[in-house]
C-alpha atoms as a PDB file:
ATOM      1  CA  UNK A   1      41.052  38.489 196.858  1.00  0.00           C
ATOM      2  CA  UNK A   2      39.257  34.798 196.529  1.00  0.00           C
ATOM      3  CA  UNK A   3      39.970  32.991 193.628  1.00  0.00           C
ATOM      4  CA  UNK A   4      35.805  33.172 193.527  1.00  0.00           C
ATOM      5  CA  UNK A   5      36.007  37.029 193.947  1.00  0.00           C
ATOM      6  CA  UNK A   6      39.058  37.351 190.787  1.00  0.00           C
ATOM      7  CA  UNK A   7      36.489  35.134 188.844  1.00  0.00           C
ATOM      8  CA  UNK A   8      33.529  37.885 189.509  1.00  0.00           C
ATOM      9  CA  UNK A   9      35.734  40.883 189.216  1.00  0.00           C
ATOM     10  CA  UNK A  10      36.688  39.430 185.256  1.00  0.00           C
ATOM     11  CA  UNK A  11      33.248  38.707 184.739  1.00  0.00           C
ATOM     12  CA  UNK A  12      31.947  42.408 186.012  1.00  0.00           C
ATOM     13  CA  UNK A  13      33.312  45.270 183.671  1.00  0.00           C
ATOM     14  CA  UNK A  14      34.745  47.533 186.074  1.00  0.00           C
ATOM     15  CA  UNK A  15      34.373  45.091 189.815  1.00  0.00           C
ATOM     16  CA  UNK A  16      37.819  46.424 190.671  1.00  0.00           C
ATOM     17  CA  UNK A  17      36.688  50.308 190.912  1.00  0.00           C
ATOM     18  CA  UNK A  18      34.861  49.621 193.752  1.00  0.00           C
ATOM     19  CA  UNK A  19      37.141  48.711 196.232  1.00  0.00           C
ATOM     20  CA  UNK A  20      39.399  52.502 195.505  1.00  0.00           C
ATOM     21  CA  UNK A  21      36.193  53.988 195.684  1.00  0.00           C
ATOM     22  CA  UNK A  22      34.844  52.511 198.624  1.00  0.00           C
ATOM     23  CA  UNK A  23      38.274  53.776 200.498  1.00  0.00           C
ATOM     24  CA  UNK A  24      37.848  56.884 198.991  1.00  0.00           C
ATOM     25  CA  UNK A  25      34.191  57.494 200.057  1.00  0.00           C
ATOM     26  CA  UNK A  26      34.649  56.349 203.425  1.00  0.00           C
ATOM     27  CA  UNK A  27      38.394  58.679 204.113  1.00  0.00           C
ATOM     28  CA  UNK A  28      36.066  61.252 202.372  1.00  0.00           C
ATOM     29  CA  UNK A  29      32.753  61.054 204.596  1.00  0.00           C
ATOM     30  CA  UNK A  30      34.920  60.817 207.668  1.00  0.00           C
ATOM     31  CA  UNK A  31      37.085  63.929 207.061  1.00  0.00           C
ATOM     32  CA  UNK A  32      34.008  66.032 205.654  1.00  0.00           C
ATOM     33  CA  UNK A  33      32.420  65.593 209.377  1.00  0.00           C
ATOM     34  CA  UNK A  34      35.912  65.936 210.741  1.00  0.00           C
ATOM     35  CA  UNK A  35      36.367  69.536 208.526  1.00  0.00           C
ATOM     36  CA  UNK A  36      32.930  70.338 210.208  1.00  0.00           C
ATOM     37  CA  UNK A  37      33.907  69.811 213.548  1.00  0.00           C
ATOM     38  CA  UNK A  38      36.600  71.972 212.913  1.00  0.00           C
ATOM     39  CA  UNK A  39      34.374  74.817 211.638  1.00  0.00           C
ATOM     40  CA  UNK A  40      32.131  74.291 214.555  1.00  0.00           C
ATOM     41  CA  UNK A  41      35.205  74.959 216.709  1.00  0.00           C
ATOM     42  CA  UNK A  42      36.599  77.948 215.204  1.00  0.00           C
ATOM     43  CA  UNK A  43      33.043  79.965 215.186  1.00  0.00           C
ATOM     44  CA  UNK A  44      33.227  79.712 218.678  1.00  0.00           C
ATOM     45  CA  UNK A  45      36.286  81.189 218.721  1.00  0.00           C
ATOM     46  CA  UNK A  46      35.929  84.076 216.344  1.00  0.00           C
ATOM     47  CA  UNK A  47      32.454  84.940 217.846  1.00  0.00           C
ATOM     48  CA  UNK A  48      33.182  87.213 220.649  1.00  0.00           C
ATOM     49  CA  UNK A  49      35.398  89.427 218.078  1.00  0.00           C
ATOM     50  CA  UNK A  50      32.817  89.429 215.277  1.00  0.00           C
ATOM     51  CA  UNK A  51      30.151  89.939 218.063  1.00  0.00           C
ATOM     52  CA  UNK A  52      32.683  92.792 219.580  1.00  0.00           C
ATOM     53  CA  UNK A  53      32.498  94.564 215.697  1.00  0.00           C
ATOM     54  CA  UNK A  54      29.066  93.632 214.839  1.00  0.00           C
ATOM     55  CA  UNK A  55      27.162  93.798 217.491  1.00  0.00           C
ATOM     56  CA  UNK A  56      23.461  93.619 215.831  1.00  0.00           C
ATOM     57  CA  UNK A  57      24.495  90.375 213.403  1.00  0.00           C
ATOM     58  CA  UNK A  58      22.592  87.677 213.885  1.00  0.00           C
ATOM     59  CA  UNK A  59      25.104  84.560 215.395  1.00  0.00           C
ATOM     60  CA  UNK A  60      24.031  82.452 212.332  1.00  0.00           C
ATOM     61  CA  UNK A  61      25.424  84.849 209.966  1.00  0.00           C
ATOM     62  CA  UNK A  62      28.939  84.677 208.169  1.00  0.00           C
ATOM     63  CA  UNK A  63      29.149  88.093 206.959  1.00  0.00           C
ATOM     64  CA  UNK A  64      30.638  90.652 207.335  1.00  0.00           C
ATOM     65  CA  UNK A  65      33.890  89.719 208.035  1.00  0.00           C
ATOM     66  CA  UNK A  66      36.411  91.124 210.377  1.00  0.00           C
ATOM     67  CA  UNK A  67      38.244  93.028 207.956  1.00  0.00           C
ATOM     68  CA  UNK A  68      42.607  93.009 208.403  1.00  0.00           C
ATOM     69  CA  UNK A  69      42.246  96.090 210.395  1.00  0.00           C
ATOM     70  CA  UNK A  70      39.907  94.795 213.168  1.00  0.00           C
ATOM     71  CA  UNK A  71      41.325  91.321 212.925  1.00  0.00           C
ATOM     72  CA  UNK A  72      44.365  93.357 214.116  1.00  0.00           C
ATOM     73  CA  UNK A  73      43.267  95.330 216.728  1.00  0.00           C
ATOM     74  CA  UNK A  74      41.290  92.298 218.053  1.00  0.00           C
ATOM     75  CA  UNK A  75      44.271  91.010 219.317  1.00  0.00           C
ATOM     76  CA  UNK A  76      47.401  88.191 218.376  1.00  0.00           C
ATOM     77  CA  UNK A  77      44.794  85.248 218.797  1.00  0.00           C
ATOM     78  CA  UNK A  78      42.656  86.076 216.179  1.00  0.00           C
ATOM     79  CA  UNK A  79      45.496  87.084 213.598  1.00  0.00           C
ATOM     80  CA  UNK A  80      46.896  83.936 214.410  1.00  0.00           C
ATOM     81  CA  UNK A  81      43.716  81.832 213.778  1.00  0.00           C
ATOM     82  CA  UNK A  82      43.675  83.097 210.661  1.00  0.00           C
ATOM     83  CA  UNK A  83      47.194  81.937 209.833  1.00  0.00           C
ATOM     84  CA  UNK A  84      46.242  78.725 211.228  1.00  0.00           C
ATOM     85  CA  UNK A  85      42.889  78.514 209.175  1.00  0.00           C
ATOM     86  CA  UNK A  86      44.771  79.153 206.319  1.00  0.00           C
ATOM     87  CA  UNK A  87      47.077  76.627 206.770  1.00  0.00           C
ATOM     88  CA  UNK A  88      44.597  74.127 207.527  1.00  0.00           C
ATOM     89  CA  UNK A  89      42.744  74.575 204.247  1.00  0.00           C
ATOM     90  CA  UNK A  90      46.095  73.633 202.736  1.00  0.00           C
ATOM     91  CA  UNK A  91      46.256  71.069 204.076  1.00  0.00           C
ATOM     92  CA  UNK A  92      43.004  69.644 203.780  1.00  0.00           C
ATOM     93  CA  UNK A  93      43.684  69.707 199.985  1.00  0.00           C
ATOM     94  CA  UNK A  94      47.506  67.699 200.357  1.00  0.00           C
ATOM     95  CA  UNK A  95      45.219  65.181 202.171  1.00  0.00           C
ATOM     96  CA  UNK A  96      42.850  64.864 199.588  1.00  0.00           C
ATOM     97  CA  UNK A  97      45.414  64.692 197.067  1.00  0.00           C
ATOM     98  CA  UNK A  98      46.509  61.721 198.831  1.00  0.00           C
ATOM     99  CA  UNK A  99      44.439  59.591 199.471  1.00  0.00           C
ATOM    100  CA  UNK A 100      43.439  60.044 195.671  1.00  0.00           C
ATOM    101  CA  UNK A 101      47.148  59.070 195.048  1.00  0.00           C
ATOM    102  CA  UNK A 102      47.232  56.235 197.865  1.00  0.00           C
ATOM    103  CA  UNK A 103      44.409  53.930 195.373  1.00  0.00           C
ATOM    104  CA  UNK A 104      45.174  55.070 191.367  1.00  0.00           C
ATOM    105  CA  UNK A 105      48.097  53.765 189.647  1.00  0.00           C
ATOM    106  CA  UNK A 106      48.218  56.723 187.298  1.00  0.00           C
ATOM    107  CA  UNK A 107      47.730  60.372 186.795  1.00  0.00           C
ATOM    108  CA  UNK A 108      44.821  60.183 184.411  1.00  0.00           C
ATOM    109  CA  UNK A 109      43.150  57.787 188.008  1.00  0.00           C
ATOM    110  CA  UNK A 110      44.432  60.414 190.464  1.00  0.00           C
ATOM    111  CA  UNK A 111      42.760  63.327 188.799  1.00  0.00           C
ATOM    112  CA  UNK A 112      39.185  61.244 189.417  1.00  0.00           C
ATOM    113  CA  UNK A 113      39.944  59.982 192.176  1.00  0.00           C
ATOM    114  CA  UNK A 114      40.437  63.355 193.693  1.00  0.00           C
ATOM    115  CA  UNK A 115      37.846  64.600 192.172  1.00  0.00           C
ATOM    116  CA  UNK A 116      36.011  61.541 193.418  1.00  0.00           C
ATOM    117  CA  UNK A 117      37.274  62.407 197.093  1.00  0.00           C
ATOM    118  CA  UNK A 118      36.980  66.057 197.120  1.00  0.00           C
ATOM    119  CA  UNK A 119      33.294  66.107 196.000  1.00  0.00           C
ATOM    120  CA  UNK A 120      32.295  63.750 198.704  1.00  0.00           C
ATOM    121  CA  UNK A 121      34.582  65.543 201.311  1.00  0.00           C
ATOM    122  CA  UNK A 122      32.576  69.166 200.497  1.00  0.00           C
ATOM    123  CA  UNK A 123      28.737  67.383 200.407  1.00  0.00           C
ATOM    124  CA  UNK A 124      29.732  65.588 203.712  1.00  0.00           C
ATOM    125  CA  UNK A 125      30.743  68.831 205.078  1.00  0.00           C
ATOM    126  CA  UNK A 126      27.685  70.786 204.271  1.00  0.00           C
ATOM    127  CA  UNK A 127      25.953  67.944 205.570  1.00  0.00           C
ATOM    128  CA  UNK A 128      27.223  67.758 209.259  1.00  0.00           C
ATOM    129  CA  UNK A 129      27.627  71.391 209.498  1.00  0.00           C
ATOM    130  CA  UNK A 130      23.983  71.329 209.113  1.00  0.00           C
ATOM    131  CA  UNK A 131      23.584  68.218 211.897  1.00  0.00           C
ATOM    132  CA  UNK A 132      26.262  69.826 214.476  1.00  0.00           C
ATOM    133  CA  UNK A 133      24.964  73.462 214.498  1.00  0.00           C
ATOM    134  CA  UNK A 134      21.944  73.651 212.239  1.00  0.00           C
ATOM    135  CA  UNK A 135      24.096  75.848 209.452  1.00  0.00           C
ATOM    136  CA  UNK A 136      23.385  76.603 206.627  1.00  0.00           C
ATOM    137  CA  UNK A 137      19.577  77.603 206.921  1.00  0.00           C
ATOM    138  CA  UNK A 138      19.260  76.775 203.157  1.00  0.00           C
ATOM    139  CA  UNK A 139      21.182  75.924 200.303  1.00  0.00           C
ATOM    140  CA  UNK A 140      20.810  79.405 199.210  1.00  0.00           C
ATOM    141  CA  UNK A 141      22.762  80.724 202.345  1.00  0.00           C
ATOM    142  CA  UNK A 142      26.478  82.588 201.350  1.00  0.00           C
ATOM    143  CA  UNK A 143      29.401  80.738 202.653  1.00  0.00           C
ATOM    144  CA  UNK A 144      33.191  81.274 202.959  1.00  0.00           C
ATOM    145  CA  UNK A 145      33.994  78.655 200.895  1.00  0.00           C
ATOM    146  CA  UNK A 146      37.776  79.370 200.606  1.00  0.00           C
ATOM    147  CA  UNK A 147      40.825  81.957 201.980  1.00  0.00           C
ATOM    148  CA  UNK A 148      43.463  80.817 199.289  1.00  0.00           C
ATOM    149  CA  UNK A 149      44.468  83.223 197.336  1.00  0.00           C
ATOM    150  CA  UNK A 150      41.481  85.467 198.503  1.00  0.00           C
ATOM    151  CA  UNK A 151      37.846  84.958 199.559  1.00  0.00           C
ATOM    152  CA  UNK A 152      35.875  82.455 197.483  1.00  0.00           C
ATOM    153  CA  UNK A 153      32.365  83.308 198.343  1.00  0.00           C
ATOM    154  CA  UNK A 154      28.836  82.075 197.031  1.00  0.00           C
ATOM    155  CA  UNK A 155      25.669  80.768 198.232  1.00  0.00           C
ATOM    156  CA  UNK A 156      26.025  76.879 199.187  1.00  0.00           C
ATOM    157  CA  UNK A 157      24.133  75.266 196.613  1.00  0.00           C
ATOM    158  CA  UNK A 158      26.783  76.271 194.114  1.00  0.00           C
ATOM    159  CA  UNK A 159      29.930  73.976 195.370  1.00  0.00           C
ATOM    160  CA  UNK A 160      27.325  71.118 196.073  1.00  0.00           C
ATOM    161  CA  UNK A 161      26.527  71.463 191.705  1.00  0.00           C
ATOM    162  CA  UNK A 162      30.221  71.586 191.291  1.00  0.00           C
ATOM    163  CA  UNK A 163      30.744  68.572 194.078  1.00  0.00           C
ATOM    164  CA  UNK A 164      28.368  66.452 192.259  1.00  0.00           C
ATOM    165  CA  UNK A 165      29.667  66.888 188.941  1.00  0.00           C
ATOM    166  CA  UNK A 166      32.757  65.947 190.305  1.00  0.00           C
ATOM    167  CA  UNK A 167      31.768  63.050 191.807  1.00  0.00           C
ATOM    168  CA  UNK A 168      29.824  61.592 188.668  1.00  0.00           C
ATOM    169  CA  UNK A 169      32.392  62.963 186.498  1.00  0.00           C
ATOM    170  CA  UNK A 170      35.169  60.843 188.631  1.00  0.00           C
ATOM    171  CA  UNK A 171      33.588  57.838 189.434  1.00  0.00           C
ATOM    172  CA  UNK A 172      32.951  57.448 185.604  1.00  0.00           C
ATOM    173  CA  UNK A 173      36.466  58.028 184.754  1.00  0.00           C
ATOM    174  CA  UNK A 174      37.670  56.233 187.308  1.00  0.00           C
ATOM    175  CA  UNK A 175      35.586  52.671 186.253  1.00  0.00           C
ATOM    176  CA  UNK A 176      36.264  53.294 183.130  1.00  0.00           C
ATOM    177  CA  UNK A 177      39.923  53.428 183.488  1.00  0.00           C
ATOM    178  CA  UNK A 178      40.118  50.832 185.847  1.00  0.00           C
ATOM    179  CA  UNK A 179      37.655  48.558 183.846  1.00  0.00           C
ATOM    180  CA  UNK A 180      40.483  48.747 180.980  1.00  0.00           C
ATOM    181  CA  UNK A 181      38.803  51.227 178.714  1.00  0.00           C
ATOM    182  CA  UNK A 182      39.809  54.739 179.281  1.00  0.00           C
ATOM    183  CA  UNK A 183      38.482  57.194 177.623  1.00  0.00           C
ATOM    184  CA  UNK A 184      39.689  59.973 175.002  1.00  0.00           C
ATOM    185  CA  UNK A 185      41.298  62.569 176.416  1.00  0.00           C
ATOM    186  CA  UNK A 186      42.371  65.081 173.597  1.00  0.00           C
ATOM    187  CA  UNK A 187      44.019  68.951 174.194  1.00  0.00           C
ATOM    188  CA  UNK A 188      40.910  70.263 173.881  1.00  0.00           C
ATOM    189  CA  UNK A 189      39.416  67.984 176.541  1.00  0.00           C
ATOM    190  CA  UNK A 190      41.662  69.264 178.924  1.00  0.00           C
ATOM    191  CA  UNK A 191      41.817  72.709 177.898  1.00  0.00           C
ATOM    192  CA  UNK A 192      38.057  73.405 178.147  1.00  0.00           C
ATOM    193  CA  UNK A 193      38.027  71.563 181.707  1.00  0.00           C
ATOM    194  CA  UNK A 194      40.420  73.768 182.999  1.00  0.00           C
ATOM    195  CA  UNK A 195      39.354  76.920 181.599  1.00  0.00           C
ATOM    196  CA  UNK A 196      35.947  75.790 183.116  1.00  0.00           C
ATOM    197  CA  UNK A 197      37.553  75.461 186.433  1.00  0.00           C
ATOM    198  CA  UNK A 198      39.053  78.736 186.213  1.00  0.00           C
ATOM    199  CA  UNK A 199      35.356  80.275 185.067  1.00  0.00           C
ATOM    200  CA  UNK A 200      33.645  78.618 187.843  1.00  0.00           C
ATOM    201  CA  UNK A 201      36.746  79.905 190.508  1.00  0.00           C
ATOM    202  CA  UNK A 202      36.232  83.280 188.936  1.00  0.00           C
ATOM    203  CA  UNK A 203      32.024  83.311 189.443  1.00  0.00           C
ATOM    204  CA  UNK A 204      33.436  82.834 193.332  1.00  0.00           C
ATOM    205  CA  UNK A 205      35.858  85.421 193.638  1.00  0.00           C
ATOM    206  CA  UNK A 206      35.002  88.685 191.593  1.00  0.00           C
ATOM    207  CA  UNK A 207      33.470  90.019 194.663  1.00  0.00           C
ATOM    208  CA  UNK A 208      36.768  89.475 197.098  1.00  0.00           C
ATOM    209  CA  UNK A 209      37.741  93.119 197.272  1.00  0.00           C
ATOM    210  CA  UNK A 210      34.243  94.318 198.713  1.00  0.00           C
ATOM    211  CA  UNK A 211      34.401  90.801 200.694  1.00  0.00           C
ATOM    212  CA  UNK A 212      37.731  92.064 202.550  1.00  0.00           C
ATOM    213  CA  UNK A 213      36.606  95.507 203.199  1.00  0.00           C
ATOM    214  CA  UNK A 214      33.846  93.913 205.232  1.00  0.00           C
ATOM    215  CA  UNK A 215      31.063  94.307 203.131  1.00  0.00           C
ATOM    216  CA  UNK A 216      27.825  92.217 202.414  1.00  0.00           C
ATOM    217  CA  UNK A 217      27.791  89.981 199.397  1.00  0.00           C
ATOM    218  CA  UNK A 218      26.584  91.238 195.881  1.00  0.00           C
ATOM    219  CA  UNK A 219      24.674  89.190 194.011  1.00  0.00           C
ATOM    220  CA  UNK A 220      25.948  86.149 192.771  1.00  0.00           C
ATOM    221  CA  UNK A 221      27.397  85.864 189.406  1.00  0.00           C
ATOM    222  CA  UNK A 222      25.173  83.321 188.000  1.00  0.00           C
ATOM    223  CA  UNK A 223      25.737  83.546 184.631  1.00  0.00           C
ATOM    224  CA  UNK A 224      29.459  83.539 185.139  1.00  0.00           C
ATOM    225  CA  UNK A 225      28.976  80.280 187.338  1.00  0.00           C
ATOM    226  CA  UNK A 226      27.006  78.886 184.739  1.00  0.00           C
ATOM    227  CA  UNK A 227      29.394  79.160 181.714  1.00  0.00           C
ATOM    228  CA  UNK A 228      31.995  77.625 183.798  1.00  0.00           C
ATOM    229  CA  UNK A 229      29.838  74.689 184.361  1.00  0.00           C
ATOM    230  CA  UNK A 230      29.137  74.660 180.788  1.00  0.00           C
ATOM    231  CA  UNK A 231      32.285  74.962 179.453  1.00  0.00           C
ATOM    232  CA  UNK A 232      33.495  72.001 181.968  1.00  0.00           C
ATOM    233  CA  UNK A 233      30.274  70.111 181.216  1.00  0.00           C
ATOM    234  CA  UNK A 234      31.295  70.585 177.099  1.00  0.00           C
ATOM    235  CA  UNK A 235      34.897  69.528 177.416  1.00  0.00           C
ATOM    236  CA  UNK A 236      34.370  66.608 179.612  1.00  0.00           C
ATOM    237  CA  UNK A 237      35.983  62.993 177.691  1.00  0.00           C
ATOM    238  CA  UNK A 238      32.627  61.131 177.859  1.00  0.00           C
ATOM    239  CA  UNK A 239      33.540  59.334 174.575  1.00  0.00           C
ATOM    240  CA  UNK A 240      35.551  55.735 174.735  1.00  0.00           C
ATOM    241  CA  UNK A 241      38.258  54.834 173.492  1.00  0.00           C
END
């Protein structure tokens, strides 16, 4: 950094955030369309099976899923793109986590900054999912959004809300920890975020079972979504220090 650039980053409460949160919005934007291509990849490959079970479901549509059984007697491949799929959405959250870890110097910066990175990484996603194969038809339309530990499943405007929130929510904490005024963060603080977390999870997964049998999608939980976002929204440290 110039000795003209140090000057404006003193001047500037918070200058130095934007550099971590450049990197983190460009690793972020490039790995939601890579996620995307990935996607784009393995729809091709699970087609003819889901087209073999279901043979009046529209191409476009995600559900209903193979089921264990049929997975099974579809053959080794598709059990073993499963595995794989699995896998790979474990990883995608070790990489998130580091990148987040590669630009903060503590934990209380790594928690925004993967928020930060992981909101970015989903809206991305969405976005050049709908660029490389026209998907999703709406905001509205049900996605997979996650295998681990069962099927999270909602309609795709609800992990955009939670991506945004994220994102704000991060790249506030994030300048104003690197800006030299963190906020408060108290037991309750943290408490309430989680247990937010856990609501919103919870809105996504209470239909799993009938998910796995191969059924359609009940309605979504709304209300249960909402008191998540709530109780996250309540809990939040927006006060200084």
């Amino acid at each position: 950094m110039t000795q003209k650039e140090s000057s404006w980053a003193l001047r500037v409460p918070g200058a130095n955030c934007l550099r971590p949160v450049a990197i983190l919005l460009l690793f972020s934007a490039a790995f939601g369309y890579l996620e995307a291509a990935v996607v784009s990849y393995l729809r091709i490959l699970h087609e003819p099976a889901r087209r073999h079970f279901y043979p009046n479901r529209n191409s476009d549509e995600l559900f209903p899923l193979l089921t264990l059984e049929r997975l099974r007697s579809a053959g080794p491949e598709q059990q073993k793109t499963l595995i794989v799929e699995i896998g790979r959405e474990a990883a995608t959250m070790l990489m998130l986590a580091a990148i987040a870890l590669a630009v903060a110097s503590n934990a209380r910066q790594w928690t925004a900054a993967f928020a930060i990175a992981f909101g970015v990484w989903d809206i991305v996603f969405y976005a050049c999912l709908k660029l490389l194969l026209g998907w999703p038809a709406s905001l509205f339309t049900w996605d997979i959004l996650f295998l681990i530990p069962v099927p999270w499943v909602g309609p795709v405007i609800a992990p955009v809300l939670v991506s945004l929130a994220m994102i704000v929510g991060g790249i506030w904490f994030l300048w104003r920890e690197v800006a030299g005024r963190p906020v408060e963060i108290g037991l309750r603080n943290a408490v309430g975020v989680l247990l937010g977390a856990l609501v919103i999870v919870l809105s996504f997964t209470l239909d799993y079972r009938n998910i796995m049998a191969g059924g359609m999608p009940n309605p979504f939980h709304w209300g249960v979504f909402g008191l998540g976002m709530g109780i996250g929204a309540a809990s939040y440290p927006w006060r200084r220090s």
